[in-house]
Structure formats: C-alpha cells, structure tokens
Protein backbone atom coordinates (compact mmCIF):
# COMPACT_ATOMS: atom_id res chain seq x y z
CA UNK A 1 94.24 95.69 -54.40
CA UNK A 2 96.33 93.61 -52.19
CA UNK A 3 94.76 90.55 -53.10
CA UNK A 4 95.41 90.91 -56.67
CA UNK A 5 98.75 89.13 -57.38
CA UNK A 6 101.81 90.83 -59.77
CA UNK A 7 103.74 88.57 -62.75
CA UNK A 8 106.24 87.48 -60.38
CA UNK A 9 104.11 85.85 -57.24
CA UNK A 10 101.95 84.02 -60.13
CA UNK A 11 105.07 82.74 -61.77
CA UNK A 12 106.32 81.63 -58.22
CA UNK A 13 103.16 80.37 -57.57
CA UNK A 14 102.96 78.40 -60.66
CA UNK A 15 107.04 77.01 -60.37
CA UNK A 16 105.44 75.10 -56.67
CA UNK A 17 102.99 73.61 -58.09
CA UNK A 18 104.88 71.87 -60.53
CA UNK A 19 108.03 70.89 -58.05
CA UNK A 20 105.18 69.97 -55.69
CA UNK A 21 105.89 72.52 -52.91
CA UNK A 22 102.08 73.33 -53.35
CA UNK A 23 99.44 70.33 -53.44
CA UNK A 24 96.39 70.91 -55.04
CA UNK A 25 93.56 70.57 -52.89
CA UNK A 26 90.96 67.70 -53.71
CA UNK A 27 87.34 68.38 -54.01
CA UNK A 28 85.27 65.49 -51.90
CA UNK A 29 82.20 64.17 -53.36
CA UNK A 30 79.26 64.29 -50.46
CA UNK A 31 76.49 62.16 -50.95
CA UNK A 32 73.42 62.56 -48.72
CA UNK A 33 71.29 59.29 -47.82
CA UNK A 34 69.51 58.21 -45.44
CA UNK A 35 71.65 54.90 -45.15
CA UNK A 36 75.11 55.15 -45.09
CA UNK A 37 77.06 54.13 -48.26
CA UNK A 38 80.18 53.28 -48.95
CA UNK A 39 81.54 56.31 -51.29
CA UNK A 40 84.18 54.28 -53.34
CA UNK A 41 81.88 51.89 -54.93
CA UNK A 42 78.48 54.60 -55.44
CA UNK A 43 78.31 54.61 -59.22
CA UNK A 44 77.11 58.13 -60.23
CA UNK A 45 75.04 59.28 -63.43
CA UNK A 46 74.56 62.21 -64.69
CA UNK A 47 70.79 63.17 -65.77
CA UNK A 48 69.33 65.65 -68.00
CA UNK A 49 65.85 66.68 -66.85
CA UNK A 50 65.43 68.40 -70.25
CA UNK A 51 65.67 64.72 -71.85
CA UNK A 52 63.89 62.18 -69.70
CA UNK A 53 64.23 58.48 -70.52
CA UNK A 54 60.80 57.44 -70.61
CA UNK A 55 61.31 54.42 -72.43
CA UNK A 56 63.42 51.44 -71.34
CA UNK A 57 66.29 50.36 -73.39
CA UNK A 58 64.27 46.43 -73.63
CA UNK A 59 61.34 48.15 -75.21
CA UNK A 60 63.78 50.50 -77.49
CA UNK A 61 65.38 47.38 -78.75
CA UNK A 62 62.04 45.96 -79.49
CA UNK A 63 61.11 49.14 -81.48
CA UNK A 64 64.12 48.85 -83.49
CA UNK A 65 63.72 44.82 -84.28
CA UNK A 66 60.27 45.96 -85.22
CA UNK A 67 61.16 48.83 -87.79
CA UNK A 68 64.20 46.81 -89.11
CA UNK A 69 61.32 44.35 -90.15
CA UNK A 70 59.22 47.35 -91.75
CA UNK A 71 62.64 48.46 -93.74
CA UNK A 72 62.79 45.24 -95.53
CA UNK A 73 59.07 45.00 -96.18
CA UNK A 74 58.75 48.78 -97.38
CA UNK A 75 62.40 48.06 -99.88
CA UNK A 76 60.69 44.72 -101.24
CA UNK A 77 57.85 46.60 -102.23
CA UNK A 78 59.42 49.54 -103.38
CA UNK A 79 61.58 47.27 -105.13
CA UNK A 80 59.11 46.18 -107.48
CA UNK A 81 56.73 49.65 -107.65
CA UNK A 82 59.97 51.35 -109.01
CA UNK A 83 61.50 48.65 -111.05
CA UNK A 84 64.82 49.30 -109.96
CA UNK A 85 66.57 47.86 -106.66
CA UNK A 86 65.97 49.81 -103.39
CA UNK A 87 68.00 49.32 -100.05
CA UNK A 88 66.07 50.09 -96.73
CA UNK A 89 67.78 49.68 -93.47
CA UNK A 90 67.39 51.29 -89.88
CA UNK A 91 70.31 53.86 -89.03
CA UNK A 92 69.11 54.86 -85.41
CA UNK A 93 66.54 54.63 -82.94
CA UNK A 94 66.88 56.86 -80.20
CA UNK A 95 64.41 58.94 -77.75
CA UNK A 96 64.67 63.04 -78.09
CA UNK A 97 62.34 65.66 -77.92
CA UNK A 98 60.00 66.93 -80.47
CA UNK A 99 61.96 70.22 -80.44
CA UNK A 100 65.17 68.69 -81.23
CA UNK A 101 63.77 66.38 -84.05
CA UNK A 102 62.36 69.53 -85.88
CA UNK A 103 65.37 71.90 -85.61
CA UNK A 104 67.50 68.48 -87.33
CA UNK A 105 65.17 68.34 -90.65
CA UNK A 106 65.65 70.70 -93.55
CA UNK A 107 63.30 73.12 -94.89
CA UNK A 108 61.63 72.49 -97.35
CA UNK A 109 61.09 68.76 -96.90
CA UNK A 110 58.14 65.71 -97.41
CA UNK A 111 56.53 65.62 -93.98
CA UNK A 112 53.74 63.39 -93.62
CA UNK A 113 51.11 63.35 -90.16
CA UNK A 114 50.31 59.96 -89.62
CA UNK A 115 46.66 58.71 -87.92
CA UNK A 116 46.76 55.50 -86.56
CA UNK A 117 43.60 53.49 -86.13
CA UNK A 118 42.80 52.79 -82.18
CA UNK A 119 45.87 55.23 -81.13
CA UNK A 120 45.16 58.90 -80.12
CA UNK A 121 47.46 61.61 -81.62
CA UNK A 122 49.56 61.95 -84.67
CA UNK A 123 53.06 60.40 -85.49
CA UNK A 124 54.88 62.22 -88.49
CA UNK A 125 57.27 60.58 -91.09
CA UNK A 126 59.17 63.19 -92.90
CA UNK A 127 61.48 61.71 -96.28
CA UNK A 128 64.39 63.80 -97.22
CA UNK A 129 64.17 65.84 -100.73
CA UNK A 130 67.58 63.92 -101.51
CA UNK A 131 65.68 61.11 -102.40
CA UNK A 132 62.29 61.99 -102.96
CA UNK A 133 63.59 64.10 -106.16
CA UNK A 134 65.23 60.94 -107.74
CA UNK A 135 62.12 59.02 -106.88
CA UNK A 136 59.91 61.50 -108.86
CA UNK A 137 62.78 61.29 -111.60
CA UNK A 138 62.23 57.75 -111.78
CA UNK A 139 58.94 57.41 -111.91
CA UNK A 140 58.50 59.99 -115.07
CA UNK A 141 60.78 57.89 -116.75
CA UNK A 142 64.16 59.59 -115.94
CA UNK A 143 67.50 58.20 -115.18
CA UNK A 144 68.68 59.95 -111.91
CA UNK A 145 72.29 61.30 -114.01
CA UNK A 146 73.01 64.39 -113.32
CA UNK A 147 69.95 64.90 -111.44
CA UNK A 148 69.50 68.78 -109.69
CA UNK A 149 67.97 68.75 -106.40
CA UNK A 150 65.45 71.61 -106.04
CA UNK A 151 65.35 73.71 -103.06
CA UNK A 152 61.32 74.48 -103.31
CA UNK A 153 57.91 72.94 -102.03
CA UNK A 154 56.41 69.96 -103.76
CA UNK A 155 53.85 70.42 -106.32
CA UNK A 156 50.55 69.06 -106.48
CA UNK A 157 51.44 66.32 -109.16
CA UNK A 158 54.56 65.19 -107.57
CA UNK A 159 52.57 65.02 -103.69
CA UNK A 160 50.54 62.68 -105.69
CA UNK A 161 53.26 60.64 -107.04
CA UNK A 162 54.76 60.83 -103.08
CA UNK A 163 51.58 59.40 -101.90
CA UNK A 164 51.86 56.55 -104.13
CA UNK A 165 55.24 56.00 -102.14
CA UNK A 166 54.04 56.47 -98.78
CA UNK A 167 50.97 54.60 -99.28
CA UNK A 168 53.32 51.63 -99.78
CA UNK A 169 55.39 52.64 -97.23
CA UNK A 170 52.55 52.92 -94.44
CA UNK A 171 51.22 49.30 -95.97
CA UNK A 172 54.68 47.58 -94.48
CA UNK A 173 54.42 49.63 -91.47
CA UNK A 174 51.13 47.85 -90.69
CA UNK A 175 52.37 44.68 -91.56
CA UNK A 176 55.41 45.29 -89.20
CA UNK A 177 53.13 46.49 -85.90
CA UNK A 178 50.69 43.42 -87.23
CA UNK A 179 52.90 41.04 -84.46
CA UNK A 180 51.78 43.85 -81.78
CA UNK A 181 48.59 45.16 -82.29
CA UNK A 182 46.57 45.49 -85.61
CA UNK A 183 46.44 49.20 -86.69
CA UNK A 184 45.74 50.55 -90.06
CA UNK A 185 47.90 53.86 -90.96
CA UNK A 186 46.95 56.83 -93.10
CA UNK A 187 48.13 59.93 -94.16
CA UNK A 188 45.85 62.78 -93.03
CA UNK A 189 48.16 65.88 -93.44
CA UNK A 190 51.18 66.62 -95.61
CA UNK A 191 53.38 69.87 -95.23
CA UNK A 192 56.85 70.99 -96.47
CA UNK A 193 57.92 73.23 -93.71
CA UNK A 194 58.13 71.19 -90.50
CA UNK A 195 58.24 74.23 -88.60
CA UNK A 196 54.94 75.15 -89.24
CA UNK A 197 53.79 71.75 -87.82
CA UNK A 198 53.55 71.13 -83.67
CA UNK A 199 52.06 67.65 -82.98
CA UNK A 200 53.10 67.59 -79.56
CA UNK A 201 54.64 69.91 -77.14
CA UNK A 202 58.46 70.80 -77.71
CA UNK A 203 59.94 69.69 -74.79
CA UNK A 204 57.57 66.16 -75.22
CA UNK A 205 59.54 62.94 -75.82
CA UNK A 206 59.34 61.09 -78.85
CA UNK A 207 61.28 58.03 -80.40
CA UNK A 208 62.64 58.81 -83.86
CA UNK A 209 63.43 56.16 -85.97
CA UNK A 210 65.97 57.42 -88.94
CA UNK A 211 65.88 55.32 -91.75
CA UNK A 212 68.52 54.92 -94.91
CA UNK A 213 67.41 54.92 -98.11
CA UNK A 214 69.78 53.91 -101.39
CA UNK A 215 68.90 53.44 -104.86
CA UNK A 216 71.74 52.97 -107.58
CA UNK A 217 73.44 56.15 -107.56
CA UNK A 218 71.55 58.09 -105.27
CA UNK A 219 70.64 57.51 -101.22
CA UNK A 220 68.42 59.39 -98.46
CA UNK A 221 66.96 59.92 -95.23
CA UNK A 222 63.80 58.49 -93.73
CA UNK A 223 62.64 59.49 -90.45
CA UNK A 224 59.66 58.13 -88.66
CA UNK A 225 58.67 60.40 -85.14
CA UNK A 226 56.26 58.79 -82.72
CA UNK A 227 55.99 60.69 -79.92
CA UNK A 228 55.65 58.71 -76.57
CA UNK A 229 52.09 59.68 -75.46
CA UNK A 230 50.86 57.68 -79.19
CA UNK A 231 52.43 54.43 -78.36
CA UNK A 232 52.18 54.32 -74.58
CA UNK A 233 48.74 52.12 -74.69
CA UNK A 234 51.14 49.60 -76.34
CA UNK A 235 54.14 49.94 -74.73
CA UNK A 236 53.92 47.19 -72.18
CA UNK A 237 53.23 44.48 -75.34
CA UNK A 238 56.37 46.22 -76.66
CA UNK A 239 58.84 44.18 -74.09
CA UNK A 240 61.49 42.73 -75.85
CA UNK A 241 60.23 39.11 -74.34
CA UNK A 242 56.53 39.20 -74.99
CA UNK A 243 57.48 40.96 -78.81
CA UNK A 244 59.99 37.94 -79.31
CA UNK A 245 57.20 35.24 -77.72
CA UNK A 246 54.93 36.58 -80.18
CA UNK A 247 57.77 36.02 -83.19
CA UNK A 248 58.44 32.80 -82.39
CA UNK A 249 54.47 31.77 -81.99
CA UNK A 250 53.19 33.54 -84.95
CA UNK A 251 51.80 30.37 -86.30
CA UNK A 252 48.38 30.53 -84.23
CA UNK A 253 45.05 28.88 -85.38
CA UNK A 254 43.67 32.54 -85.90
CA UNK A 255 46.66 33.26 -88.57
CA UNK A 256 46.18 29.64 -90.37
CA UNK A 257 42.61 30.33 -90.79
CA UNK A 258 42.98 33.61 -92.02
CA UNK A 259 45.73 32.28 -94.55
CA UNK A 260 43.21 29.59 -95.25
CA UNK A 261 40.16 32.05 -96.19
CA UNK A 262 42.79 34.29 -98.22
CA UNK A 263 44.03 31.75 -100.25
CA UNK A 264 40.88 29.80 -100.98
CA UNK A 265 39.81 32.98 -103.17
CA UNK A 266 42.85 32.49 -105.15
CA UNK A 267 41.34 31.92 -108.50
CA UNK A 268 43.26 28.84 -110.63
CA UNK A 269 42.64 28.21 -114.63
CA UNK A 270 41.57 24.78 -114.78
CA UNK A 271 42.09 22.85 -118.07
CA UNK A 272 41.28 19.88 -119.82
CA UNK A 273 44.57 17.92 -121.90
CA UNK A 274 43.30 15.78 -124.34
CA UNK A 275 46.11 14.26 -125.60
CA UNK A 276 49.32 14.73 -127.07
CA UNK A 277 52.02 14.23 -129.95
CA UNK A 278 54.97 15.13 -131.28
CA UNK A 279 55.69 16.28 -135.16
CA UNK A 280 58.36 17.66 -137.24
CA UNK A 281 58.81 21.33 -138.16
CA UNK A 282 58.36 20.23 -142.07
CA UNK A 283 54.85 18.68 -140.69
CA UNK A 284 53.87 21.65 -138.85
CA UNK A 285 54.45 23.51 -142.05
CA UNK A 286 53.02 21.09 -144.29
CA UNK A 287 49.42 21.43 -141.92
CA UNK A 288 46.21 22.71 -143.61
CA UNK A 289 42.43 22.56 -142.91
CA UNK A 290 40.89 19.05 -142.60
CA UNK A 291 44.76 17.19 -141.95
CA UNK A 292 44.36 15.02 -138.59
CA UNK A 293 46.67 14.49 -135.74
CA UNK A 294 47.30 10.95 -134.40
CA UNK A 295 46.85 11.19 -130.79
CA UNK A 296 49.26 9.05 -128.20
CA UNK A 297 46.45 8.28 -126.29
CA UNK A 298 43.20 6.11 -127.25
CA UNK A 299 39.71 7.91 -127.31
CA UNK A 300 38.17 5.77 -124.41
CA UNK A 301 41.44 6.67 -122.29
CA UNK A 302 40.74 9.24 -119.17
CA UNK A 303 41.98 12.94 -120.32
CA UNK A 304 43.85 14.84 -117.67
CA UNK A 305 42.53 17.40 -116.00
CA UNK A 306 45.27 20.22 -115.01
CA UNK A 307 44.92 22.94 -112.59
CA UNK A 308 47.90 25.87 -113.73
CA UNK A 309 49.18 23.69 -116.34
CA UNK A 310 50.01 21.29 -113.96
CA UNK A 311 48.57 17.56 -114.05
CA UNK A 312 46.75 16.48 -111.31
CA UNK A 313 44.09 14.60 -112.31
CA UNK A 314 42.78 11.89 -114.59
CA UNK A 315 38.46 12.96 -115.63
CA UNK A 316 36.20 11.35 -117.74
CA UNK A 317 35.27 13.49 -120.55
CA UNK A 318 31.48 14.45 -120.58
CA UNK A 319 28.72 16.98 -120.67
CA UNK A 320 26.34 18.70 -118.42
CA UNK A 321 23.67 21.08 -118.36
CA UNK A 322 24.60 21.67 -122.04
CA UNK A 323 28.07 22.54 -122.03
CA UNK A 324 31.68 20.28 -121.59
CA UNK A 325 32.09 19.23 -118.27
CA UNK A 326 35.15 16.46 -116.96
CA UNK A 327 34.23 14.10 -113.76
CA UNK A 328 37.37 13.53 -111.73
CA UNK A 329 38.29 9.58 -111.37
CA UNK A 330 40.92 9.93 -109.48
CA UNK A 331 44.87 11.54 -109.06
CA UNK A 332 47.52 11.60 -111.25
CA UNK A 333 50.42 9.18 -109.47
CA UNK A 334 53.58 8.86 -111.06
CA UNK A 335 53.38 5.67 -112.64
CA UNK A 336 50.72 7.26 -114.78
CA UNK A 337 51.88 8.19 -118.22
CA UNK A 338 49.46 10.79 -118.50
C-alpha cells in the first residue's frame, strides 16, 4: 500500500508538472539495422498484416481509368435500354479483404458471380436494391414517385428483368478489359444474401470497385469485387504505362481489319431516282389514274443511283437476267445537276 498515492501527493504531483518542476520523460525510438541510420530522417510506416497491399498504386490507377471507361459505356447503354437518362461514374477503387466487402453490403441484395473466360475463379458484382427496385419500376412501365423499397428477395420475374441489366452491364465490361486482354463475362450464379456466398477466403485480398448509379429522382450503389488471385495473370499488362501505350495505339492493323469485316456486312438500301419535279398542292389534288408527270430530266439522261437516299452515282437504266438492273457510269460530282 505504500506505493499507492493519496489526493494530495497526486494533486502535488500534477501542480509540477505543469510549473515544470517535473519533466516528462521522452520515449526514444530504437531502430535495429544492420547499417547504421541516421534516426532523424528514417521515415516510418505503419503496416497492417491483416490488410496487405498486394497491388501497386500504378496498377490501382490503371484499374480505375479502366472501370471509369466501363461506367460510361454501361450508362450509354443503359441510357437507351431504359429510355430515360442514366449517370454512371466510379466512386472508389480501393484493395480490402473479402471479409470486409461482405460485412459492408446489405441483406437482401442483387449479387451476381461472375466467370470470366481464360481467368480462373469468380469475381462478384452485387447492385444495391435502392436502385434495382426503380429499375424494375421502370421497366413495367412505372414512374419511380413515391416508389417503396422492399426489404425481401427478388422474384423469379424481376431476376429476369435484372439479367437483362447485367447482361448489358457485363457487355461494357468486356468492351472496357478489350484494351487488356479479350475476355467474355457471364453470369453463372445469382444470390440475395451475400453471406451465404464465399468465393475466396475471408482474409483474401480483393479490389472493389464501388460504382454510383443516378437516374432522375432516384440513385444507387454498384459494386464490382475481383479478388486478386482472378486478375493476377493480367496484372503485369495492367501497368499504368503499358495500359496507357495500348490507349494511345489502339489503332492497329488487327482493329482496322476487324472494323473493316464488321462494317462490310452492314446492309445499305440501294435505289434507283428516276427523275424529279415539282407541283402544286391544287395539282397533287387534282391527280387521277392515267394523268402524267413531266419529268426535269430527258429519257436518254443517266438516272441516279442512291445508296441511303443519298446520290452517289449516275447508272444507265437496263435489264438483266429478267429483272431491272442499273450499270454504274460513273460518280456523282458536284457540278452534276442530278
């Protein structure tokens, strides 16, 4: 008991300190090298061996250029599946674990298991029931006003009007990881309680991207997991300088040819303009069976051939093989008065 000290030694005790009778003693940081260091200019970090950094902050940056492109690709063509303007944009990219990620989403929620083509494993991308609801609402004809949110499971006919989303949604994510590597995504499990649902270890790392999602009145969460042992095959093409070397090259001889054999099946109506006139409304009113119309253009003139209304060519007029056929003479310039 004589260590213990009464009211009045503490209060002493507590007056020197602040008059300054009693200095406080220091604690000294000891570091222990092999080389000697100079102390004052050691820059110290702490480190959390619970959450290891396993991917660099270039390649994290790359990721999020990446995703930012998917956003606007996945709101142009949600955009024009819904009819109504949607805003896509990336909130975060960070690295967590997979425990941490599932203990953030809500319960029930729209979580999706992802299979990537030529990548081993599963990524998951769960969207929040704040905007799946006015989604559904939307696309049974609704207006979103006074919309209730329902704290339940999905049912089978409105998974299959979610699918319609994601499968949209997974369309711009290829297009996005096209500059990488060429993968093809597809939704092989869906599940409402992401508890239930353990693609990877707990304590594994992932990168989450979290996504915003607004439309008029109403906005969401989107958030795409890919734990780190999916991507790693890829993650050296995911440098920040390669990723932006591949950007700025995109236009390669593989990519023209392939935009070349995609839009030579572009079908085109092609049309034959024999001639034309002008007329008054009284005229047009007047017309009956057997009336003529005076043509600007003589008979033995070249017709124009046009290719989506437009006028390209000048053909004679002709037949073949039984049916109408035009032989092209040559192009239309402008000092034709076609």
């Amino acid at each position: 008991m004589s260590d213990v000290l009464d009211q009045n030694e503490v209060d002493a005790l507590l007056a020197a300190v602040d008059t300054g009778e009693v200095v406080e003693e220091e604690t000294s940081t000891r570091i222990y090298s092999r080389r000697r260091k100079d102390l004052e200019n050691v820059e110290i970090r702490g480190y959390d061996f619970k959450r290891p950094e396993r991917v660099s902050k270039d390649q994290m940056r790359a990721l999020q250029t990446l995703h930012e492109s998917f956003a606007r690709n996945f709101g142009a063509a949600l955009s024009g599946f819904l009819r109504t303007i949607v805003e896509i944009k990336v909130a975060t990219c960070e690295q967590m674990t997979y425990g941490e990620f599932i203990s953030g989403l809500p319960n029930p929620t729209s979580f999706n298991l992802i299979q990537a083509s030529g990548l081993e494993g599963q990524m998951c991308l769960e969207i929040s029931p704040l905007i799946i609801y006015p989604i559904i609402d939307r696309l049974l004809g609704g207006t979103n006003h006074d919309l209730f949110i329902p704290q339940r499971p999905v049912t089978p006919i409105e998974s299959r009007l979610i699918g319609n989303v994601t499968k949209r949604g997974l369309e711009a994510l290829s297009e996005a990881w096209e500059s990488v590597r060429e993968l093809q995504f597809e939704i092989s499990a869906s599940e409402s309680n992401p508890q239930l649902v353990q693609i990877v270890p707990p304590n594994e790392v992932v990168v989450v991207v979290g996504l915003e999602l607004k439309m008029s009145n109403r906005a969401g969460t989107m958030n795409l997991c890919i734990p780190y042992n999916v991507i790693e095959p890829v993650m050296e093409e995911l440098a920040a300088q390669s990723w932006f070397a591949t950007s700025r090259n995109a236009k390669t001889d593989d990519l023209e040819q392939k935009l070349a054999h995609n839009l030579g099946r572009a079908p085109m109506a092609v049309g034959g303009l024999l001639g034309e006139t002008t007329i008054s409304l009284r005229d047009l009113l007047r017309l009956g069976t057997g009336d003529l119309l005076m043509m600007e253009k003589r008979a033995n003139k070249p017709v124009v051939l046009t290719i989506e209304g437009e006028k390209k060519f000048l053909a004679e007029l002709g037949s073949y093989r039984g049916a109408r056929a035009m032989r092209v003479v040559r192009a239309c310039t402008p000092e034709d008065r076609a």
